[in-house]
N, C-alpha and C. Protein backbone atom coordinates (compact mmCIF):
# COMPACT_ATOMS: atom_id res chain seq x y z
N UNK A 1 86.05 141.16 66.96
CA UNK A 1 85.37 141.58 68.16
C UNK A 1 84.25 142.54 67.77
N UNK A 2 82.98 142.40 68.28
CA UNK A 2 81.56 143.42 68.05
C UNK A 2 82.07 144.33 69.26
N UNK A 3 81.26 145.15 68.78
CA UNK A 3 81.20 146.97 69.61
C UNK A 3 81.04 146.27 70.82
N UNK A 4 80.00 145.22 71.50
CA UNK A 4 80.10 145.20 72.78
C UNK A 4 81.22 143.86 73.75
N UNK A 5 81.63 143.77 72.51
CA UNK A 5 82.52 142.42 73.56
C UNK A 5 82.78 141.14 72.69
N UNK A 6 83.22 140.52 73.16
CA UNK A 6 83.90 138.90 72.15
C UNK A 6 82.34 137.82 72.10
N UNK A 7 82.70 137.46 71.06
CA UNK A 7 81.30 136.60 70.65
C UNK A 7 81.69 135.14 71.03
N UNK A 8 80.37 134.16 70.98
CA UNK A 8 80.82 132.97 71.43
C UNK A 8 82.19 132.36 71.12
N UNK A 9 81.61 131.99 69.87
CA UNK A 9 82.68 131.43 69.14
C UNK A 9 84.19 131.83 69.18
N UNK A 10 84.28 133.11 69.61
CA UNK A 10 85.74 133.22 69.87
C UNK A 10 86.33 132.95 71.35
N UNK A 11 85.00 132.91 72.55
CA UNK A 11 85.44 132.54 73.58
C UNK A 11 86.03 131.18 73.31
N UNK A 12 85.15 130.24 72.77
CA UNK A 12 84.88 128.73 72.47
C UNK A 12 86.64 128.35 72.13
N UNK A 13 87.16 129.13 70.93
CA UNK A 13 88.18 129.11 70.18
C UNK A 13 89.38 128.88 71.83
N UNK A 14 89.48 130.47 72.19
CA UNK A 14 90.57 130.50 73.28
C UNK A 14 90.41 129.39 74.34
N UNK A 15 89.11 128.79 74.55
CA UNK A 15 89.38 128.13 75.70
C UNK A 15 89.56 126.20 75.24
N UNK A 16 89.46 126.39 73.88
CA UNK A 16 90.00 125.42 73.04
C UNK A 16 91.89 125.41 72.63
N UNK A 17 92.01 126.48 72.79
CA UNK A 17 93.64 126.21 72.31
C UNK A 17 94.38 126.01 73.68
N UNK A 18 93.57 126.52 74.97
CA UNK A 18 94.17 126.59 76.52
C UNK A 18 94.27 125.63 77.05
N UNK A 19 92.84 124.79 76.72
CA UNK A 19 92.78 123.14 77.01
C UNK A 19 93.68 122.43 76.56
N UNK A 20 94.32 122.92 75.23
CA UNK A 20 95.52 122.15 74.43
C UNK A 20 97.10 122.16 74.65
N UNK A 21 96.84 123.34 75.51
CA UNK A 21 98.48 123.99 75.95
C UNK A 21 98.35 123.48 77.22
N UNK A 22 97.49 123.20 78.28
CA UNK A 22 97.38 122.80 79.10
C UNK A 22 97.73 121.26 79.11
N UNK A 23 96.84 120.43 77.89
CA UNK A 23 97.19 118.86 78.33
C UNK A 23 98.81 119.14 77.88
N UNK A 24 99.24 119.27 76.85
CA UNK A 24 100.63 119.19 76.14
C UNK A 24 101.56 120.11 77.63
N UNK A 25 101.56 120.34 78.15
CA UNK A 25 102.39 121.14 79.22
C UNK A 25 102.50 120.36 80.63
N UNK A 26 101.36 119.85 80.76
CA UNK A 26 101.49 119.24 82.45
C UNK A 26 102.42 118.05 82.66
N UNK A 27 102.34 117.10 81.68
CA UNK A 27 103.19 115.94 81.91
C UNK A 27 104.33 116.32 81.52
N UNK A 28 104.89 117.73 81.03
CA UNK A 28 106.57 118.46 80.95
C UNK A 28 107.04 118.76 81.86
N UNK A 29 106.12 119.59 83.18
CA UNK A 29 106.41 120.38 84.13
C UNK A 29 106.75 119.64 85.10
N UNK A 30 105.85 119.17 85.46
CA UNK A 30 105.84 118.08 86.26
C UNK A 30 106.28 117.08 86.57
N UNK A 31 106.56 115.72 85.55
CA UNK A 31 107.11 114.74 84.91
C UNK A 31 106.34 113.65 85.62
N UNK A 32 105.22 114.19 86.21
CA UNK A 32 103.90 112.38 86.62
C UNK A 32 104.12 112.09 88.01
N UNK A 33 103.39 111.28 88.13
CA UNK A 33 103.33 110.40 89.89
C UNK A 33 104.18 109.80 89.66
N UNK A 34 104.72 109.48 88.86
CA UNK A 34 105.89 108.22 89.18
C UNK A 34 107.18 108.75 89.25
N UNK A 35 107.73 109.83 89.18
CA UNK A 35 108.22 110.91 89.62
C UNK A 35 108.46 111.25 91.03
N UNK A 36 107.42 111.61 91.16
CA UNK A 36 107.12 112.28 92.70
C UNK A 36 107.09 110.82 94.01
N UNK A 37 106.36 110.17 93.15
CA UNK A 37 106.59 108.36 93.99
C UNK A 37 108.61 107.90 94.02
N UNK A 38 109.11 108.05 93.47
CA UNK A 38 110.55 107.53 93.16
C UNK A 38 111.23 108.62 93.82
N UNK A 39 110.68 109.77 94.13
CA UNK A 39 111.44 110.81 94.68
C UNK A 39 110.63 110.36 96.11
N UNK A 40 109.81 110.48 96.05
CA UNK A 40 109.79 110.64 97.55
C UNK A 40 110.06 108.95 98.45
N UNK A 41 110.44 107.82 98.04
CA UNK A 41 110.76 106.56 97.88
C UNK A 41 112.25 106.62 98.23
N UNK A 42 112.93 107.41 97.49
CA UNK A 42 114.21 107.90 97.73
C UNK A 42 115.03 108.69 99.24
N UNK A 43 113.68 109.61 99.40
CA UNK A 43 113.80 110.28 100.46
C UNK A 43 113.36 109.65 101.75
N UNK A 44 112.68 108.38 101.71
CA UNK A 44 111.94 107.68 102.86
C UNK A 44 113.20 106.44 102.89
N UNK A 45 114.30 106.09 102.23
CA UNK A 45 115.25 105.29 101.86
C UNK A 45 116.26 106.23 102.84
N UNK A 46 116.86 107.48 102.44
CA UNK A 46 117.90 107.87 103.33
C UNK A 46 117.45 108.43 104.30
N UNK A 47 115.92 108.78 104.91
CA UNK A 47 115.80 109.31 106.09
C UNK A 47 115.87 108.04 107.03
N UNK A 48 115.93 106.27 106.31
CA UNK A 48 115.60 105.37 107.43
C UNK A 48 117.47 105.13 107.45
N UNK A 49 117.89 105.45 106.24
CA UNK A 49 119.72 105.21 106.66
C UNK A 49 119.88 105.96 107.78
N UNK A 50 119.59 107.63 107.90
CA UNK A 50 119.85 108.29 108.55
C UNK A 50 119.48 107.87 110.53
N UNK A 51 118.46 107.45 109.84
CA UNK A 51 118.05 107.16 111.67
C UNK A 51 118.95 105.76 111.88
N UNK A 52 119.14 105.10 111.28
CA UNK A 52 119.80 104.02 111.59
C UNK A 52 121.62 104.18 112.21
N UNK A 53 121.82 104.88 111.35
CA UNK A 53 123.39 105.50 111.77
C UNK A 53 122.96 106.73 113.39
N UNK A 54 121.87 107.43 113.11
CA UNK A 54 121.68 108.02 114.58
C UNK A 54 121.76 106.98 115.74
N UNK A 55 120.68 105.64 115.54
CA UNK A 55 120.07 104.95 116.09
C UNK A 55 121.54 103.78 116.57
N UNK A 56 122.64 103.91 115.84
CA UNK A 56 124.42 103.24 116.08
C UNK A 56 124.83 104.22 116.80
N UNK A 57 124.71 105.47 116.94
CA UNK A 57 125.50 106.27 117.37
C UNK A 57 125.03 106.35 118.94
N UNK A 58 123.77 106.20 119.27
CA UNK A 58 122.76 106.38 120.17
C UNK A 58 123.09 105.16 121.26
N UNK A 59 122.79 103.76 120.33
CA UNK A 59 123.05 102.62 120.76
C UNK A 59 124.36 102.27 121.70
N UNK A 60 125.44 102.78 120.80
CA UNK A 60 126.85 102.49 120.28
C UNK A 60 127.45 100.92 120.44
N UNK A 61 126.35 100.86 119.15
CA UNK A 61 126.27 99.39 118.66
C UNK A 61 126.02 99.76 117.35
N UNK A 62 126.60 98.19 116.40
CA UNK A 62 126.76 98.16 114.85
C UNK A 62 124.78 97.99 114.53
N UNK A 63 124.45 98.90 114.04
CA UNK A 63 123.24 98.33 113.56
C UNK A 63 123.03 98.65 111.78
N UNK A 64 122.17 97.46 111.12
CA UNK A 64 122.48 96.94 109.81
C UNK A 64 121.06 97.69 109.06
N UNK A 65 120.80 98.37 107.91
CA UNK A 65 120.04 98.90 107.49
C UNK A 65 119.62 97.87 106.26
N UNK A 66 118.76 96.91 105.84
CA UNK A 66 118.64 96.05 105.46
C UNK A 66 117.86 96.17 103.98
N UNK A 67 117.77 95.81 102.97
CA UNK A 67 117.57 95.88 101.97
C UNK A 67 117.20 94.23 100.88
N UNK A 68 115.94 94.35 100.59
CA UNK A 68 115.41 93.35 99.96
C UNK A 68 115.17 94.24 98.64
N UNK A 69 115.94 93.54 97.68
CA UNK A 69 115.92 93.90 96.06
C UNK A 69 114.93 93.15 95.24
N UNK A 70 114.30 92.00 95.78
CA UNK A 70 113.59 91.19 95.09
C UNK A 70 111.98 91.50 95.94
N UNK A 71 112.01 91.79 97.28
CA UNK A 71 110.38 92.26 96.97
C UNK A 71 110.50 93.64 97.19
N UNK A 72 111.56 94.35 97.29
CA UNK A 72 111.28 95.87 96.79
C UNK A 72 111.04 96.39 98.49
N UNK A 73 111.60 96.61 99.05
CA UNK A 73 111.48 96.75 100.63
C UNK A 73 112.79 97.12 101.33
N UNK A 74 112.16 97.42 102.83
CA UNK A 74 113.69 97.91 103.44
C UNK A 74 113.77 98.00 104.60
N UNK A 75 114.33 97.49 105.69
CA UNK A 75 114.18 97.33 107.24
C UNK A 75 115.17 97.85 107.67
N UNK A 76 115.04 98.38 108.89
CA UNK A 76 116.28 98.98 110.30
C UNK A 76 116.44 98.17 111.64
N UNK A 77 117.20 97.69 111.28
CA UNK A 77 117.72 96.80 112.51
C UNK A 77 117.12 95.27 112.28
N UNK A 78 117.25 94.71 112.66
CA UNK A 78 116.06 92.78 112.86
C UNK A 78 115.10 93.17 113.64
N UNK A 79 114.60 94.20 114.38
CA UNK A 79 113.18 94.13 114.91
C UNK A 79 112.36 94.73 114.21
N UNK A 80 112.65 95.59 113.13
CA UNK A 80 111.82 96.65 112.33
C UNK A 80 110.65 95.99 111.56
N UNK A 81 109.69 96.28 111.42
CA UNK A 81 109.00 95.73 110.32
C UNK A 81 109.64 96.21 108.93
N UNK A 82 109.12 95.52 108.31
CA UNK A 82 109.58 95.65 106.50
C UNK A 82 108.81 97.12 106.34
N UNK A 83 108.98 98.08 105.36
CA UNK A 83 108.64 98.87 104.23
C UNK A 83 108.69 98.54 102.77
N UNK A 84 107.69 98.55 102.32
CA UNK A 84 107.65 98.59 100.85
C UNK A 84 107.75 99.62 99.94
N UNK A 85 108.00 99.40 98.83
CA UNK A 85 108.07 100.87 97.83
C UNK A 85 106.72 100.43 96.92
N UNK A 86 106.47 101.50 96.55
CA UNK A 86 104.89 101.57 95.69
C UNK A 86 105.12 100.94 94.37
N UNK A 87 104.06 100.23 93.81
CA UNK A 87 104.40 99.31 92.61
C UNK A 87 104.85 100.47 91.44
N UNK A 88 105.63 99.49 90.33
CA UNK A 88 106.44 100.37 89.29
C UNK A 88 107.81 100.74 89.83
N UNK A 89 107.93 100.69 91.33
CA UNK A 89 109.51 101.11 91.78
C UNK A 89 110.45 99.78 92.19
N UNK A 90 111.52 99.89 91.72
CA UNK A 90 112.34 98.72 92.53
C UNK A 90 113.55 99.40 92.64
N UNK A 91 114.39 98.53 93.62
CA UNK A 91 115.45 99.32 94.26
C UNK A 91 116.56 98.30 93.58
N UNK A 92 117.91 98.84 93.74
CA UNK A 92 119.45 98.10 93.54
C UNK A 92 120.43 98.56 94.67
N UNK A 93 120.97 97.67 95.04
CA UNK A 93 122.11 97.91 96.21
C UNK A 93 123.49 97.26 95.47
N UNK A 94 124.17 98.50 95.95
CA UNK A 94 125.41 98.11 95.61
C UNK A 94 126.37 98.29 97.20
N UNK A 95 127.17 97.34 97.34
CA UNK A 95 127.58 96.93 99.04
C UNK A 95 128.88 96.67 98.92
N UNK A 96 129.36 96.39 100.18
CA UNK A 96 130.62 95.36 100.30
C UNK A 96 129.73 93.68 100.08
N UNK A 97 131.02 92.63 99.27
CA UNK A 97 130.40 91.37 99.43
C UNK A 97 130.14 91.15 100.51
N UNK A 98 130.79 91.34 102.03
CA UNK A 98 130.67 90.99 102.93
C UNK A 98 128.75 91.26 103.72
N UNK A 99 128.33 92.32 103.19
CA UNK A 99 126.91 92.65 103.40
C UNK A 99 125.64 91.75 102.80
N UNK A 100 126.37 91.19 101.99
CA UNK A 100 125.19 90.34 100.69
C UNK A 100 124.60 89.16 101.87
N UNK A 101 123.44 89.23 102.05
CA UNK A 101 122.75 88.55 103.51
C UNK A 101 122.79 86.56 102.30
N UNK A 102 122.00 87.08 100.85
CA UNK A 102 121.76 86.19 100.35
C UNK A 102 120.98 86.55 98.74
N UNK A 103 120.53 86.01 97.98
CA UNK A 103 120.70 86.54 96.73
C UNK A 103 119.43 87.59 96.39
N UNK A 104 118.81 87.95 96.89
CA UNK A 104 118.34 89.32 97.39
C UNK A 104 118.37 90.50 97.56
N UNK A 105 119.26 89.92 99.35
CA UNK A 105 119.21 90.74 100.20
C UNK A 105 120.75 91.34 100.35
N UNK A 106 120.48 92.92 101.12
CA UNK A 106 122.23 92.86 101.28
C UNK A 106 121.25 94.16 102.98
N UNK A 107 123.05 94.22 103.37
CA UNK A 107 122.62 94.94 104.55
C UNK A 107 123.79 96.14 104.52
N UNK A 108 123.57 97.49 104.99
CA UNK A 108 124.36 98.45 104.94
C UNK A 108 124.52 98.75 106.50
N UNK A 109 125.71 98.73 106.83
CA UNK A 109 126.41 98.76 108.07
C UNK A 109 126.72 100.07 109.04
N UNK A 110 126.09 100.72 109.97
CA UNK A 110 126.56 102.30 110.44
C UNK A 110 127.14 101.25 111.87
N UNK A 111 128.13 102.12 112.11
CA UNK A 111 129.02 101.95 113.36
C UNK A 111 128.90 103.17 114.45
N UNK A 112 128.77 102.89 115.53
CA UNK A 112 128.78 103.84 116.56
C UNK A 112 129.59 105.38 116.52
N UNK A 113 131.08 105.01 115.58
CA UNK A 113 131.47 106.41 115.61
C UNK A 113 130.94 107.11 114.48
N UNK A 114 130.27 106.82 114.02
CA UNK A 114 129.39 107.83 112.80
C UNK A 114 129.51 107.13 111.26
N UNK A 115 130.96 106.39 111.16
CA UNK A 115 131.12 105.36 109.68
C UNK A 115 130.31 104.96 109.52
N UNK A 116 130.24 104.22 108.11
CA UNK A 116 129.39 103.37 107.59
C UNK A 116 130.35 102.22 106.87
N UNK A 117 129.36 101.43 106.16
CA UNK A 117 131.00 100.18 105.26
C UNK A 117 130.55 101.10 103.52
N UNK A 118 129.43 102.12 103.55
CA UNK A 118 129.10 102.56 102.12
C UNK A 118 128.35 101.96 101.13
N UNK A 119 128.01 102.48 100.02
CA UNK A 119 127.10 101.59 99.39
C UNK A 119 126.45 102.74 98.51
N UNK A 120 125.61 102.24 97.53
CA UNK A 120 124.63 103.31 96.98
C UNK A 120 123.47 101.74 96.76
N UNK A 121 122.18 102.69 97.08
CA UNK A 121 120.80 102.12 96.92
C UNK A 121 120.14 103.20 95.34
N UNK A 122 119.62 102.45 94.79
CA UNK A 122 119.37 102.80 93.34
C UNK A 122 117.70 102.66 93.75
N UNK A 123 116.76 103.63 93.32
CA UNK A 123 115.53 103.46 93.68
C UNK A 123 115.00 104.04 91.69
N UNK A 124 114.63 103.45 91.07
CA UNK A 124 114.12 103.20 89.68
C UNK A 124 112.66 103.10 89.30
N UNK A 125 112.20 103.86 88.13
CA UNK A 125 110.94 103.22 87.69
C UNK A 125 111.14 103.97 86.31
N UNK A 126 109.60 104.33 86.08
CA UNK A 126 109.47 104.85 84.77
C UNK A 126 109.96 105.95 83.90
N UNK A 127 110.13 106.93 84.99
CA UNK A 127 110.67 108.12 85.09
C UNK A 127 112.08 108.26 84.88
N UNK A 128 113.18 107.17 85.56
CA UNK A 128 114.33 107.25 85.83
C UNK A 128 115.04 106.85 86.79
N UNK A 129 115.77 107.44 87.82
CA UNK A 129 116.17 106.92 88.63
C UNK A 129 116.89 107.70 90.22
N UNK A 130 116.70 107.67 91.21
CA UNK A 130 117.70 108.53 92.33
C UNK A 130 118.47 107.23 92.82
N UNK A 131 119.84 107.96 93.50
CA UNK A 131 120.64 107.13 93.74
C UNK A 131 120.83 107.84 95.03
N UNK A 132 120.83 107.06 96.09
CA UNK A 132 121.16 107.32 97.52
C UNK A 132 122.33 106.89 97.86
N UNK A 133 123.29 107.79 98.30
CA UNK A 133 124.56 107.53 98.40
C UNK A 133 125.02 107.60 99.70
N UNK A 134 125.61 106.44 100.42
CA UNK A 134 125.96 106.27 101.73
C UNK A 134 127.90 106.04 101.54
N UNK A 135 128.35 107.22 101.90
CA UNK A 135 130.07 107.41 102.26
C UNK A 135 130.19 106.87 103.65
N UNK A 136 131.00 105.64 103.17
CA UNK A 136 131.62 104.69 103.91
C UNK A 136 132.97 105.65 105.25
N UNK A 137 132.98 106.98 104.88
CA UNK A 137 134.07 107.67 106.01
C UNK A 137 133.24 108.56 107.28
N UNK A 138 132.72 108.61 106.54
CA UNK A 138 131.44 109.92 107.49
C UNK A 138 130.16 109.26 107.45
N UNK A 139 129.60 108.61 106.96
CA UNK A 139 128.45 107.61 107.45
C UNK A 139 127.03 108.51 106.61
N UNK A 140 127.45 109.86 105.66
CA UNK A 140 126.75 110.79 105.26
C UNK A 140 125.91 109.92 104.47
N UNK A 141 124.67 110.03 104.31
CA UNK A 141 123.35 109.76 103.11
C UNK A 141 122.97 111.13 102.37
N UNK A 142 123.32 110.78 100.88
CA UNK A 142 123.20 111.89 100.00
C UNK A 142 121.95 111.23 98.78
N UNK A 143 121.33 112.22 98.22
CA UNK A 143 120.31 111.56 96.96
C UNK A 143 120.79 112.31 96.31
N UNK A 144 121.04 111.81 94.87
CA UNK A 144 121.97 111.95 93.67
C UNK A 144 120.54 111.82 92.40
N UNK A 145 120.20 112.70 91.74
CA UNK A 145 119.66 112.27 90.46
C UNK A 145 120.14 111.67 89.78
């Protein structure tokens, strides 16, 4: 350092090693869009279980929360339009056989008094994976890392 202050070259230096701690750090902290896409994919998965078991309880009628594994999608009730998940994500359902619509599809069941028949929906990509967990006694939707 000179009598009056830091010279170029040493600014140059620090804002060279910051740029370096910076790229090497962000994709740690963070862990990417595909991350934050699979999480929030996850969370748009049990908020539509959730309304669907409201939407049985409301009704008090069986209504079926529907699940396409092969184009990656997910409907509430037979009038709903489809939802898709953002490319790089695909989903897995695990059901009663009795839910399996066809080699696809399967459907998760809420009943008027709050049950469900259970299941876990697997939402996957690059990153890893959340698992949405629907208890077949209490009709509860949980997301599981």
């Amino acid at each position: 350092m000179s009598e009056r202050g830091f010279t170029l070259f040493e600014l140059l230096v620090v804002l060279v090693v910051m740029g370096l701690l910076t790229a090497i750090a962000t994709p740690l902290i963070g862990g990417g869009a595909s991350a934050v896409a699979m999480r929030s994919a996850a969370q748009e998965i049990a908020a539509g279980m959730r309304r669907a078991r409201s939407d049985a309880a409301f009704a008090n009628k069986t209504v079926r929360f529907f699940l396409d594994v092969e184009k990656n999608r997910y409907a509430i009730g037979a009038r709903e339009a489809w939802t898709g998940l953002p490319d790089g994500l695909a989903i897995e359902v695990e059901t009663a056989r009795s839910d399996l619509i066809d080699e696809s599809t399967a459907a998760l069941r809420f009943f008027p008094d709050g049950s469900a028949t259970g299941g876990r929906v697997t939402v996957g990509g690059a990153e890893g994976a959340y698992h949405v967990m629907l208890d077949w006694f209490t009709g509860a939707v949980t997301i599981v890392k």
